[in-house]
N, C-alpha and C. Protein backbone atom coordinates (compact mmCIF):
# COMPACT_ATOMS: atom_id res chain seq x y z
N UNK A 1 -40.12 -56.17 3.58
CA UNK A 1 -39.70 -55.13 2.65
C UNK A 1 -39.28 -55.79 1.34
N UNK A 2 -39.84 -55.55 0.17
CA UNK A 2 -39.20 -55.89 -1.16
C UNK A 2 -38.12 -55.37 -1.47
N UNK A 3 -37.35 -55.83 -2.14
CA UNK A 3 -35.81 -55.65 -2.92
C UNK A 3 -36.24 -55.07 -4.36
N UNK A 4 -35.72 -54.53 -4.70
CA UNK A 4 -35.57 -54.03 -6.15
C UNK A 4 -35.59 -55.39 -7.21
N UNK A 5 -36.11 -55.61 -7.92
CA UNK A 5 -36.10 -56.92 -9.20
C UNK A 5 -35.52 -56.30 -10.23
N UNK A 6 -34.73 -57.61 -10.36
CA UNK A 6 -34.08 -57.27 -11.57
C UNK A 6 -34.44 -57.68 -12.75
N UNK A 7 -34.21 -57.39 -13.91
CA UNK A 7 -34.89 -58.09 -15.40
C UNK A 7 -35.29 -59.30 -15.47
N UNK A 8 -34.69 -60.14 -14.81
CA UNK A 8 -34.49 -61.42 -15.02
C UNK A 8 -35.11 -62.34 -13.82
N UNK A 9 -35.89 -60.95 -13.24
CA UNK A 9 -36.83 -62.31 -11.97
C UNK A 9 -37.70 -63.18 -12.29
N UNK A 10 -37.78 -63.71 -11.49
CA UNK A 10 -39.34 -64.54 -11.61
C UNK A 10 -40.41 -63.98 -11.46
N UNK A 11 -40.99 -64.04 -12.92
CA UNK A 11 -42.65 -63.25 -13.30
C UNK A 11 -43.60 -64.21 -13.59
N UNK A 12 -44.47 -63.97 -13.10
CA UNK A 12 -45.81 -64.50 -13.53
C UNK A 12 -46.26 -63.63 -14.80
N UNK A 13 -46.37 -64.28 -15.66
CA UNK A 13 -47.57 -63.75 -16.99
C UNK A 13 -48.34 -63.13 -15.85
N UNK A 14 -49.10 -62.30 -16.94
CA UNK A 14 -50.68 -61.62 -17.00
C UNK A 14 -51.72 -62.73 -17.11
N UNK A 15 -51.38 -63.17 -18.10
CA UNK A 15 -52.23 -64.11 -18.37
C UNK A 15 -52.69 -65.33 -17.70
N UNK A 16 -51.55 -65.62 -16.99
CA UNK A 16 -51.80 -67.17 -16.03
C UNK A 16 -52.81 -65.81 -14.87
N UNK A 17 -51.96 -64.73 -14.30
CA UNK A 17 -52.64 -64.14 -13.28
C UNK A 17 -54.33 -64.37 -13.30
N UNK A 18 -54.55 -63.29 -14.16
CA UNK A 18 -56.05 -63.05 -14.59
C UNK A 18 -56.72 -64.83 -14.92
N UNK A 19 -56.26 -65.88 -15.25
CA UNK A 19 -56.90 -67.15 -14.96
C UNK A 19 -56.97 -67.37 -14.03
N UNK A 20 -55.45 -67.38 -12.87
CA UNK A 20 -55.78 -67.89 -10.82
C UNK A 20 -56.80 -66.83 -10.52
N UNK A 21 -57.03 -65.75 -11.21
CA UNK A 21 -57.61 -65.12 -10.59
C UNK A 21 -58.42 -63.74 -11.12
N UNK A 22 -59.33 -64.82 -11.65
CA UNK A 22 -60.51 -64.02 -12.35
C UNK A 22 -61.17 -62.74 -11.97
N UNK A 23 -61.06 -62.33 -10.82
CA UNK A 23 -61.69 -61.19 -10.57
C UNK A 23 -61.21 -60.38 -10.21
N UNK A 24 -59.84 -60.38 -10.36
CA UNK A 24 -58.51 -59.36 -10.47
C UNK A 24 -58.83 -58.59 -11.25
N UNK A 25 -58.68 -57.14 -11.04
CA UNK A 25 -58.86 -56.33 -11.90
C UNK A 25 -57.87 -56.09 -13.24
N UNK A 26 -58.24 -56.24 -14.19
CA UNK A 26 -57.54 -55.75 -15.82
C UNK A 26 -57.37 -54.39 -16.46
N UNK A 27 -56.64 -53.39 -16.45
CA UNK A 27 -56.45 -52.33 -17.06
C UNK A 27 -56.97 -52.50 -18.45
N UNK A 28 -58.04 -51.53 -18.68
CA UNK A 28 -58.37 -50.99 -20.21
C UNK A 28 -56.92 -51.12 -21.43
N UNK A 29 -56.96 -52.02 -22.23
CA UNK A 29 -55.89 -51.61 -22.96
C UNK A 29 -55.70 -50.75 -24.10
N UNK A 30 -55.71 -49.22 -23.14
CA UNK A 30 -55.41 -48.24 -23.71
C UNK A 30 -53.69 -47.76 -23.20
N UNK A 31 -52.52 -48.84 -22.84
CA UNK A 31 -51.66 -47.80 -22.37
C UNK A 31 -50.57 -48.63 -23.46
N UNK A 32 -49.52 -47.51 -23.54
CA UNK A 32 -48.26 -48.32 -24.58
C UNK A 32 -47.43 -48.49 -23.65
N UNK A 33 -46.47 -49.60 -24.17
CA UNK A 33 -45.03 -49.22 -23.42
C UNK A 33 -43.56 -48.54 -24.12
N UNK A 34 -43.19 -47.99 -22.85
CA UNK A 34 -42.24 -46.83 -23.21
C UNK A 34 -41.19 -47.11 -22.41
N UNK A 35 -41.26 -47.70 -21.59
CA UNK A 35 -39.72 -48.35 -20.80
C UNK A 35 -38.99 -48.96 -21.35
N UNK A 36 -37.61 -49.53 -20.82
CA UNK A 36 -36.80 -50.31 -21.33
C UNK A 36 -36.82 -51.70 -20.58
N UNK A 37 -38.26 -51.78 -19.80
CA UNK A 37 -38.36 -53.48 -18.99
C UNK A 37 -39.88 -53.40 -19.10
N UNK A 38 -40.04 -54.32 -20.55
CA UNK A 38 -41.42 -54.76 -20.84
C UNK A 38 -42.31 -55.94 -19.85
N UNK A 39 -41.58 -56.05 -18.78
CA UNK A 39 -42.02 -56.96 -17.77
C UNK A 39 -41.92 -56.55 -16.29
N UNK A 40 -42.88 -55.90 -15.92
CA UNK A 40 -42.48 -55.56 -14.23
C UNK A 40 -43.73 -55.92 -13.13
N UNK A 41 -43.41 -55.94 -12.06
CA UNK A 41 -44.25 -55.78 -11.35
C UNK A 41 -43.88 -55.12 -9.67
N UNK A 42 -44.92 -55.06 -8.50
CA UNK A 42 -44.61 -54.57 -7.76
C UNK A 42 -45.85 -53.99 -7.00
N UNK A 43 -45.51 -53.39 -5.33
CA UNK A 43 -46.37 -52.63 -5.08
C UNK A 43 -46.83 -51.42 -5.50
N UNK A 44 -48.23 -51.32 -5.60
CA UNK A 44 -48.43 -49.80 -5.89
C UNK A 44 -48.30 -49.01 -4.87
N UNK A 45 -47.86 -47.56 -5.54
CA UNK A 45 -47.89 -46.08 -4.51
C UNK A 45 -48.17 -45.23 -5.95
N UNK A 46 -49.75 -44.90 -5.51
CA UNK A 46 -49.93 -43.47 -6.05
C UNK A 46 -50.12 -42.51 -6.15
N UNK A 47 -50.18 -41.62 -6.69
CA UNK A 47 -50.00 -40.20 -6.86
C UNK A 47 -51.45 -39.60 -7.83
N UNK A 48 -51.48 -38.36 -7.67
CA UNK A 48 -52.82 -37.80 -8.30
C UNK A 48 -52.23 -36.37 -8.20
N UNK A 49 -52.10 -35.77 -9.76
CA UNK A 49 -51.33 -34.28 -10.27
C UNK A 49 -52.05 -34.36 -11.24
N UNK A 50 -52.23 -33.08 -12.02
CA UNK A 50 -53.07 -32.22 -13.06
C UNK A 50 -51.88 -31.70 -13.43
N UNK A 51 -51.11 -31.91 -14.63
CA UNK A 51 -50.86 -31.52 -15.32
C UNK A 51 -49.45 -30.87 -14.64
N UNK A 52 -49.04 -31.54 -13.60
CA UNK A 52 -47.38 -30.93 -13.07
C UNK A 52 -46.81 -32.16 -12.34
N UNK A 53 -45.39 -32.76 -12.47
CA UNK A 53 -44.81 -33.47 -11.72
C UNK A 53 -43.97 -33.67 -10.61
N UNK A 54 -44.78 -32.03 -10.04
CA UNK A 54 -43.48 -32.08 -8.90
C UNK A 54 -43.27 -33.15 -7.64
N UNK A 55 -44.92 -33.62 -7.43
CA UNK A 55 -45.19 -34.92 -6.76
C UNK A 55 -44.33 -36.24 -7.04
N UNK A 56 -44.29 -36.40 -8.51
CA UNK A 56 -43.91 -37.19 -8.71
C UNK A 56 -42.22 -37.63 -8.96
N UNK A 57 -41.69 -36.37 -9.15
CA UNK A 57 -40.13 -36.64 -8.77
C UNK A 57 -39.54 -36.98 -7.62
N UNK A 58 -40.68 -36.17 -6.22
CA UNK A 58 -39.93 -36.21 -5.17
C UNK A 58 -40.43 -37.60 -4.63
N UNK A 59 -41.30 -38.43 -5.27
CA UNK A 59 -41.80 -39.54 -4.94
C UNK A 59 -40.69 -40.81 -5.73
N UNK A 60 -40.45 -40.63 -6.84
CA UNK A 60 -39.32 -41.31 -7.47
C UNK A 60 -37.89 -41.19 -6.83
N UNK A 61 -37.66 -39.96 -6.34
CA UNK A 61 -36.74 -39.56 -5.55
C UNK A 61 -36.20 -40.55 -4.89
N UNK A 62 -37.37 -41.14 -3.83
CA UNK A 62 -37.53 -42.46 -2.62
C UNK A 62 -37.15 -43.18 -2.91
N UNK A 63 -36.37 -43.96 -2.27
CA UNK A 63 -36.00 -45.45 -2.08
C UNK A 63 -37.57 -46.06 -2.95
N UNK A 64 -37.09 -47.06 -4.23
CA UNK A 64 -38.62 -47.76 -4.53
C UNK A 64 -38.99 -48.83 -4.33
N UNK A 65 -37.41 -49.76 -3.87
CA UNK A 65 -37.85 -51.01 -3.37
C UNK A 65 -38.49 -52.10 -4.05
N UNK A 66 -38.26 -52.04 -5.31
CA UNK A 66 -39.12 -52.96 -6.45
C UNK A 66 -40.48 -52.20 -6.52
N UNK A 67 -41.04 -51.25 -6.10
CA UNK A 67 -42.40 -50.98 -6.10
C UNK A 67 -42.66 -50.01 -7.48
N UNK A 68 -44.14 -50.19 -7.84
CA UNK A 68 -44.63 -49.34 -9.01
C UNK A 68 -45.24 -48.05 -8.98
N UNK A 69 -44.69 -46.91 -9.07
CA UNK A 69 -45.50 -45.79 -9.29
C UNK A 69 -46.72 -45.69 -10.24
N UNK A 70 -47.97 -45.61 -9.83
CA UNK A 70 -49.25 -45.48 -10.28
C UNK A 70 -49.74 -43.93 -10.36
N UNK A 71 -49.18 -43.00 -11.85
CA UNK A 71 -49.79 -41.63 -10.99
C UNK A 71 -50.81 -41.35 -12.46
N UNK A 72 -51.78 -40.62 -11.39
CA UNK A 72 -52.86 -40.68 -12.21
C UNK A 72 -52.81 -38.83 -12.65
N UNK A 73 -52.80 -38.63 -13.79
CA UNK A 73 -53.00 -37.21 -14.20
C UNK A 73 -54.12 -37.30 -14.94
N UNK A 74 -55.24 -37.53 -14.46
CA UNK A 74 -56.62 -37.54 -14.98
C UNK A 74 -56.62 -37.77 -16.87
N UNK A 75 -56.34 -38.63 -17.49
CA UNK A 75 -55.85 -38.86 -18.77
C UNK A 75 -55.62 -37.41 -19.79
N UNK A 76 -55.11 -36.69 -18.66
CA UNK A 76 -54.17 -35.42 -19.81
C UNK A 76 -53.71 -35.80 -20.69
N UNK A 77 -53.87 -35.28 -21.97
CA UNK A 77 -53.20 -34.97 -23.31
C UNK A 77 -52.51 -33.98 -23.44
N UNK A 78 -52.36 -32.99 -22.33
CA UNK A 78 -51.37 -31.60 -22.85
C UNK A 78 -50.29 -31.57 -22.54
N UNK A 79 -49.81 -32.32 -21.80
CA UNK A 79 -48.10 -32.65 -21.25
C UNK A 79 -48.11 -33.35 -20.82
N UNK A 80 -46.44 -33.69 -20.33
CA UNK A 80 -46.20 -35.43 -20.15
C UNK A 80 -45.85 -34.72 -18.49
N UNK A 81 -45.51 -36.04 -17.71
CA UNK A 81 -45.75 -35.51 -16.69
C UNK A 81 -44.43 -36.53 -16.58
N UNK A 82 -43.41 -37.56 -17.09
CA UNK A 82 -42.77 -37.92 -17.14
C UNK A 82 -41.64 -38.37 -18.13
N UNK A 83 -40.56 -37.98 -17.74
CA UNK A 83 -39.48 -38.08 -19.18
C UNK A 83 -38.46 -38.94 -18.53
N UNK A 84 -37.46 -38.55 -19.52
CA UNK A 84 -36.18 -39.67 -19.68
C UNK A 84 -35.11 -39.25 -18.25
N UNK A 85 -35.42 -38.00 -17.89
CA UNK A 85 -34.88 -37.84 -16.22
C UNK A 85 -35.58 -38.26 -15.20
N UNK A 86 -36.53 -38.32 -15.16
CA UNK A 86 -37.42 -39.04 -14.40
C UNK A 86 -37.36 -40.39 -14.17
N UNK A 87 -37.53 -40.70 -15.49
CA UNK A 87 -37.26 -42.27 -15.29
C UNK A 87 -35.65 -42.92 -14.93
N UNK A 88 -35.06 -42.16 -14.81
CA UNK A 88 -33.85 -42.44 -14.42
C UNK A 88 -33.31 -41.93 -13.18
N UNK A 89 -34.23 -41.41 -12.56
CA UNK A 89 -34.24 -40.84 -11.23
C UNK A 89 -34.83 -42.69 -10.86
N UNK A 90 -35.68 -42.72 -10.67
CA UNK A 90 -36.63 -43.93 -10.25
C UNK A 90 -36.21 -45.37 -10.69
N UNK A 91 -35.52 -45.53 -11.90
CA UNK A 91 -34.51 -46.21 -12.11
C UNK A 91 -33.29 -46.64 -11.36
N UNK A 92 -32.82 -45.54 -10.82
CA UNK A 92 -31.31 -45.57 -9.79
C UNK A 92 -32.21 -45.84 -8.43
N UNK A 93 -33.21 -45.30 -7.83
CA UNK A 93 -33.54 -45.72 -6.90
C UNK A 93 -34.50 -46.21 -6.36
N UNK A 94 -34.24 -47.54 -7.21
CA UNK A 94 -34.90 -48.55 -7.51
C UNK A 94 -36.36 -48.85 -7.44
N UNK A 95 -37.10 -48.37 -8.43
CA UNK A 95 -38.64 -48.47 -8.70
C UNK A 95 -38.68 -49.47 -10.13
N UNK A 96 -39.57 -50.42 -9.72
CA UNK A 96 -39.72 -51.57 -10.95
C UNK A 96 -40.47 -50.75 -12.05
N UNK A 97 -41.92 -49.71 -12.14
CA UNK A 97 -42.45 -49.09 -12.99
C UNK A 97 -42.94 -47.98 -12.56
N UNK A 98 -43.32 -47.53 -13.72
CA UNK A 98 -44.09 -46.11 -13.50
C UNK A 98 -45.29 -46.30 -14.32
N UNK A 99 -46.79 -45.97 -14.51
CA UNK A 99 -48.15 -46.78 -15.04
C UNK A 99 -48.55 -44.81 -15.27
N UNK A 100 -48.34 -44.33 -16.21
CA UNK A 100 -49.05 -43.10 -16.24
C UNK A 100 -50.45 -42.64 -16.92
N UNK A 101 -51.41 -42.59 -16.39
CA UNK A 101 -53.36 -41.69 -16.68
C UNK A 101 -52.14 -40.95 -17.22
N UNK A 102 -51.85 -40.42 -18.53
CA UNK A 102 -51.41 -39.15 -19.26
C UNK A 102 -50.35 -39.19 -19.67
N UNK A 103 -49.42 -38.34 -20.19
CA UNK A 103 -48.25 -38.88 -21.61
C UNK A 103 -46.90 -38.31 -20.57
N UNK A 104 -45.99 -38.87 -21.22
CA UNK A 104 -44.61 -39.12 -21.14
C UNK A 104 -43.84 -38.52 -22.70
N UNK A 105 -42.28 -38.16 -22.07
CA UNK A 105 -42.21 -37.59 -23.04
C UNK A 105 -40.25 -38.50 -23.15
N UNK A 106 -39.56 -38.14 -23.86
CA UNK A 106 -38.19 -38.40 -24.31
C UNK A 106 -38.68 -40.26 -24.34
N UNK A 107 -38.91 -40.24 -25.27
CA UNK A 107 -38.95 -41.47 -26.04
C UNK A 107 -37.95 -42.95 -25.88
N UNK A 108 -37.21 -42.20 -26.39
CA UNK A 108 -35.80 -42.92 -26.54
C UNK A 108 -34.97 -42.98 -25.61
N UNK A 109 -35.04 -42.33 -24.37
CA UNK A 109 -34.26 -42.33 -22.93
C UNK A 109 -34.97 -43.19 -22.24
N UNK A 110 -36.43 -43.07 -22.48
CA UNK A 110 -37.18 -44.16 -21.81
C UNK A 110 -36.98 -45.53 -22.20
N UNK A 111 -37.22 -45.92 -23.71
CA UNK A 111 -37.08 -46.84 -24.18
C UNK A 111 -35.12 -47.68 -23.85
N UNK A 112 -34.32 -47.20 -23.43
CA UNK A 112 -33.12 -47.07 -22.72
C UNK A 112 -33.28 -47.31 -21.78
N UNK A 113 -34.13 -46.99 -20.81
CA UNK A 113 -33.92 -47.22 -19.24
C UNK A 113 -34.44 -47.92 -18.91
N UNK A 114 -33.59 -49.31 -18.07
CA UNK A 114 -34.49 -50.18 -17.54
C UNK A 114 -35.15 -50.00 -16.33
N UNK A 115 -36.34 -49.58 -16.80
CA UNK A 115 -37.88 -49.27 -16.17
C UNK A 115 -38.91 -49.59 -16.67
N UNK A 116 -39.67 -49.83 -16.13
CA UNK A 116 -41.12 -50.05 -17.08
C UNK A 116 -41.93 -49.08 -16.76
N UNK A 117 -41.90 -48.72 -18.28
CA UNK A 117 -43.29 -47.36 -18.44
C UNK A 117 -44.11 -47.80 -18.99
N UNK A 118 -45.37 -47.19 -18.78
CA UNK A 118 -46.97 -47.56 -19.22
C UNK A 118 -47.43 -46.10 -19.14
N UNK A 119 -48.24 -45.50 -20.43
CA UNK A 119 -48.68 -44.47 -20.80
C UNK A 119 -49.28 -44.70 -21.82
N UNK A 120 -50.28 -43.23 -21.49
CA UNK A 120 -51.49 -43.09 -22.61
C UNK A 120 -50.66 -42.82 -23.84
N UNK A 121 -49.79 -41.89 -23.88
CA UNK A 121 -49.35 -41.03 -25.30
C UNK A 121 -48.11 -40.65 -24.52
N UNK A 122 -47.18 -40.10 -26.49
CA UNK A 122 -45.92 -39.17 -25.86
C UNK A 122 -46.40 -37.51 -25.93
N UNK A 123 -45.91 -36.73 -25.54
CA UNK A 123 -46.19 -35.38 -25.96
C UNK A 123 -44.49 -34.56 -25.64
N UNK A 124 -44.54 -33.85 -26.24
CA UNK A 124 -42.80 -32.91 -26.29
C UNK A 124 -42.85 -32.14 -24.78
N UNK A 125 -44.11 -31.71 -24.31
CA UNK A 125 -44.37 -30.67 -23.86
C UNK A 125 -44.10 -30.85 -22.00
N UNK A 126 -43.42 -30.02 -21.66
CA UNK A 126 -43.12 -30.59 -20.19
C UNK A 126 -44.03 -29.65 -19.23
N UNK A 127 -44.29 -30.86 -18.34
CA UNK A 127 -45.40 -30.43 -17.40
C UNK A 127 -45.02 -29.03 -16.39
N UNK A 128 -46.37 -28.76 -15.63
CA UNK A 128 -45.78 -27.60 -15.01
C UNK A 128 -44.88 -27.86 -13.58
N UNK A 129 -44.64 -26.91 -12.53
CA UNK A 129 -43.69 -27.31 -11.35
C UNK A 129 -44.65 -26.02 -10.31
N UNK A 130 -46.29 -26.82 -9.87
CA UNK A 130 -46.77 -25.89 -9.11
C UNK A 130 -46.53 -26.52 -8.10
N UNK A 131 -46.40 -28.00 -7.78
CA UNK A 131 -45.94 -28.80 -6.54
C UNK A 131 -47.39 -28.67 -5.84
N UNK A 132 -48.27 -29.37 -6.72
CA UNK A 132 -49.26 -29.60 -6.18
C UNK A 132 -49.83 -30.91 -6.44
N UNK A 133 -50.72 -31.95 -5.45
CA UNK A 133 -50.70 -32.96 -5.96
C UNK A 133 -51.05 -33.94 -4.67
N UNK A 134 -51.52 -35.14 -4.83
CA UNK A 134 -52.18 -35.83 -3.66
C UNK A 134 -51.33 -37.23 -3.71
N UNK A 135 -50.30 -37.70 -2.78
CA UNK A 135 -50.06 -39.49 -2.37
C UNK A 135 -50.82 -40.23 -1.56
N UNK A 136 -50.65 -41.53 -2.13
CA UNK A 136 -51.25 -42.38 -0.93
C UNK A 136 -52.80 -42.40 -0.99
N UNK A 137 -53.11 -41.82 -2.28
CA UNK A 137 -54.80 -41.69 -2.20
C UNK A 137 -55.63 -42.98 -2.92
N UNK A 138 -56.60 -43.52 -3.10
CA UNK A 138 -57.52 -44.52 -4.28
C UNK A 138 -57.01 -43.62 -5.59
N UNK A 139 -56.87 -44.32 -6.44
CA UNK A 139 -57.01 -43.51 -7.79
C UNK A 139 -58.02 -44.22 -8.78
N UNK A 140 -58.65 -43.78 -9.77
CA UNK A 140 -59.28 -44.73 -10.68
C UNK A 140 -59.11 -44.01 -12.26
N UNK A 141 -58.59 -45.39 -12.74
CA UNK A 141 -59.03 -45.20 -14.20
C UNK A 141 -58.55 -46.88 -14.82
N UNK A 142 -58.90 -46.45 -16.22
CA UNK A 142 -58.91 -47.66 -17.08
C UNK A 142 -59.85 -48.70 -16.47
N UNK A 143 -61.07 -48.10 -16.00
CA UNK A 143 -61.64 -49.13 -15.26
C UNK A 143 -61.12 -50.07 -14.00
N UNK A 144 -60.07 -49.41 -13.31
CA UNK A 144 -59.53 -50.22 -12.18
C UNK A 144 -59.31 -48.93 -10.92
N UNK A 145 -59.51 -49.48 -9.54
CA UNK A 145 -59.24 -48.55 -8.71
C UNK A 145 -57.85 -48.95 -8.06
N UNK A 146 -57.40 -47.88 -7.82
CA UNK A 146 -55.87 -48.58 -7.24
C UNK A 146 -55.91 -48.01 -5.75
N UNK A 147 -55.37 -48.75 -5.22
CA UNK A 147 -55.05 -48.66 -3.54
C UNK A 147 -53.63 -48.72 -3.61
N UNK A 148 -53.17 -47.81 -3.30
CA UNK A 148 -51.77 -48.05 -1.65
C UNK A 148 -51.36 -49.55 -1.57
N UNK A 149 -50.34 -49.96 -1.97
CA UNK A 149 -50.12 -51.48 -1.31
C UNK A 149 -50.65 -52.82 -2.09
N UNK A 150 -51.74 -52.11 -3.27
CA UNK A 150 -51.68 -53.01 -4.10
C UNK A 150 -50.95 -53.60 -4.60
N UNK A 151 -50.92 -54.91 -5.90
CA UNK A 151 -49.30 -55.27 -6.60
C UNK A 151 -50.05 -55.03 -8.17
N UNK A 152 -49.62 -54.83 -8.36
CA UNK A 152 -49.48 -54.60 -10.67
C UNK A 152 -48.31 -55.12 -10.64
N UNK A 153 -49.17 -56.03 -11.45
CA UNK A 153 -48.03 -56.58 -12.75
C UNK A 153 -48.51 -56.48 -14.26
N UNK A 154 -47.35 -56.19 -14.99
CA UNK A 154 -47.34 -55.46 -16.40
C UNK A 154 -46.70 -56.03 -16.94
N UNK A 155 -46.99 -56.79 -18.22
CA UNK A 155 -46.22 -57.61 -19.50
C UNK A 155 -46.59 -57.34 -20.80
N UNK A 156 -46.30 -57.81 -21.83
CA UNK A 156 -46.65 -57.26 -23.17
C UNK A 156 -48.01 -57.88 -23.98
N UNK A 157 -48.73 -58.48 -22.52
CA UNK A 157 -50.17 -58.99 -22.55
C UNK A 157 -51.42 -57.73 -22.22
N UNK A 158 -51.00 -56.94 -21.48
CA UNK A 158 -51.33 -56.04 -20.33
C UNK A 158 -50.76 -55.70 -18.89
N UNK A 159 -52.08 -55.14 -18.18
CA UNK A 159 -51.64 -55.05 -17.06
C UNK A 159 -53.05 -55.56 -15.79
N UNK A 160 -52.30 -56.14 -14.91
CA UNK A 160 -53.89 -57.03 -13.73
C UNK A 160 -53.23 -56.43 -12.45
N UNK A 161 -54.04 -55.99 -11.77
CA UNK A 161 -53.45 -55.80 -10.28
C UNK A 161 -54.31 -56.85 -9.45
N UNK A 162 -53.75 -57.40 -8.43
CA UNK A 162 -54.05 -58.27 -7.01
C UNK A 162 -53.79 -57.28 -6.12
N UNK A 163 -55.72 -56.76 -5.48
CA UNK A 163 -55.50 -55.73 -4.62
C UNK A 163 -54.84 -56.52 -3.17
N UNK A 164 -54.63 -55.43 -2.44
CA UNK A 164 -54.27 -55.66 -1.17
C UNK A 164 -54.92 -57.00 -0.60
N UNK A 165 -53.94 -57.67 0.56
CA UNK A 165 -54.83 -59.12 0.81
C UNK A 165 -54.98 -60.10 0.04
N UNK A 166 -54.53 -60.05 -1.26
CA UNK A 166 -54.33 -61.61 -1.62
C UNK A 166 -53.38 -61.65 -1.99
């Protein structure tokens, strides 16, 4: 079981990663950061919602154990599917990041909380609460597929995941 990391762990660059290990997959660098821990890493657990986060609170909710929320909202532009309560939900119980396909919103609560966010865009606009939504599934984008149990790690180089097994 992983422990929660704190700011100050021991990280591997991106960059040394993606050299041990060239065929690690690389995220498209299309995402900004919006957290207040420009360095994280961890297992993935993701999520797959259209445009509502009710999945994803009660998933932040969880014990996170140093691990990274990966939720994919198919690269929506019409609302954020994560804000400055959110991230401070997942913050207190203990999740190293959150990697969002689609925008985030309260700026400055994020940029405050030590978490690491990764998102397409901000938008004002808060998502819906139909509580609909898929865990634990493959997700794909930015050119990378994510599995369950993968690790991402995220620095101000990018982001590389080492799928499951190595």
């Amino acid at each position: 079981m992983t422990t929660p990391q704190s700011p100050d762990s021991a990280f591997t660059p991106t960059y040394d990663l993606s050299d041990a290990h060239p065929d690690a997959p690389v995220l498209t660098p299309i995402f900004r950061a919006y957290g207040g821990r420009p360095r994280f890493h961890g297992l993935v657990v993701t999520v797959c919602v259209q445009d509502d986060n009710t999945l994803v609170r009660a998933v932040l909710e969880e014990p996170g154990e140093g691990r990274v929320l990966v939720v994919d909202n198919g690269g929506s532009l019409t609302c954020a599917v994560v804000g400055g309560t959110l991230a401070e939900i997942g913050r207190r119980s203990g999740w190293a990041g959150v990697v969002v396909n689609g925008c985030v919103r309260d700026v400055a609560e994020l940029a405050a909380c030590d978490l690491g966010v990764r998102a397409l865009a901000s938008h004002p606009r808060r998502s819906g609460k139909r509580d609909l939504g898929e865990r634990d599934v493959p997700v794909t984008f930015a050119e990378v597929t994510f599995h369950p149990g993968d690790h991402l790690y995220a620095d101000e180089d990018g982001m590389v995941v080492l799928p499951a097994g190595r």
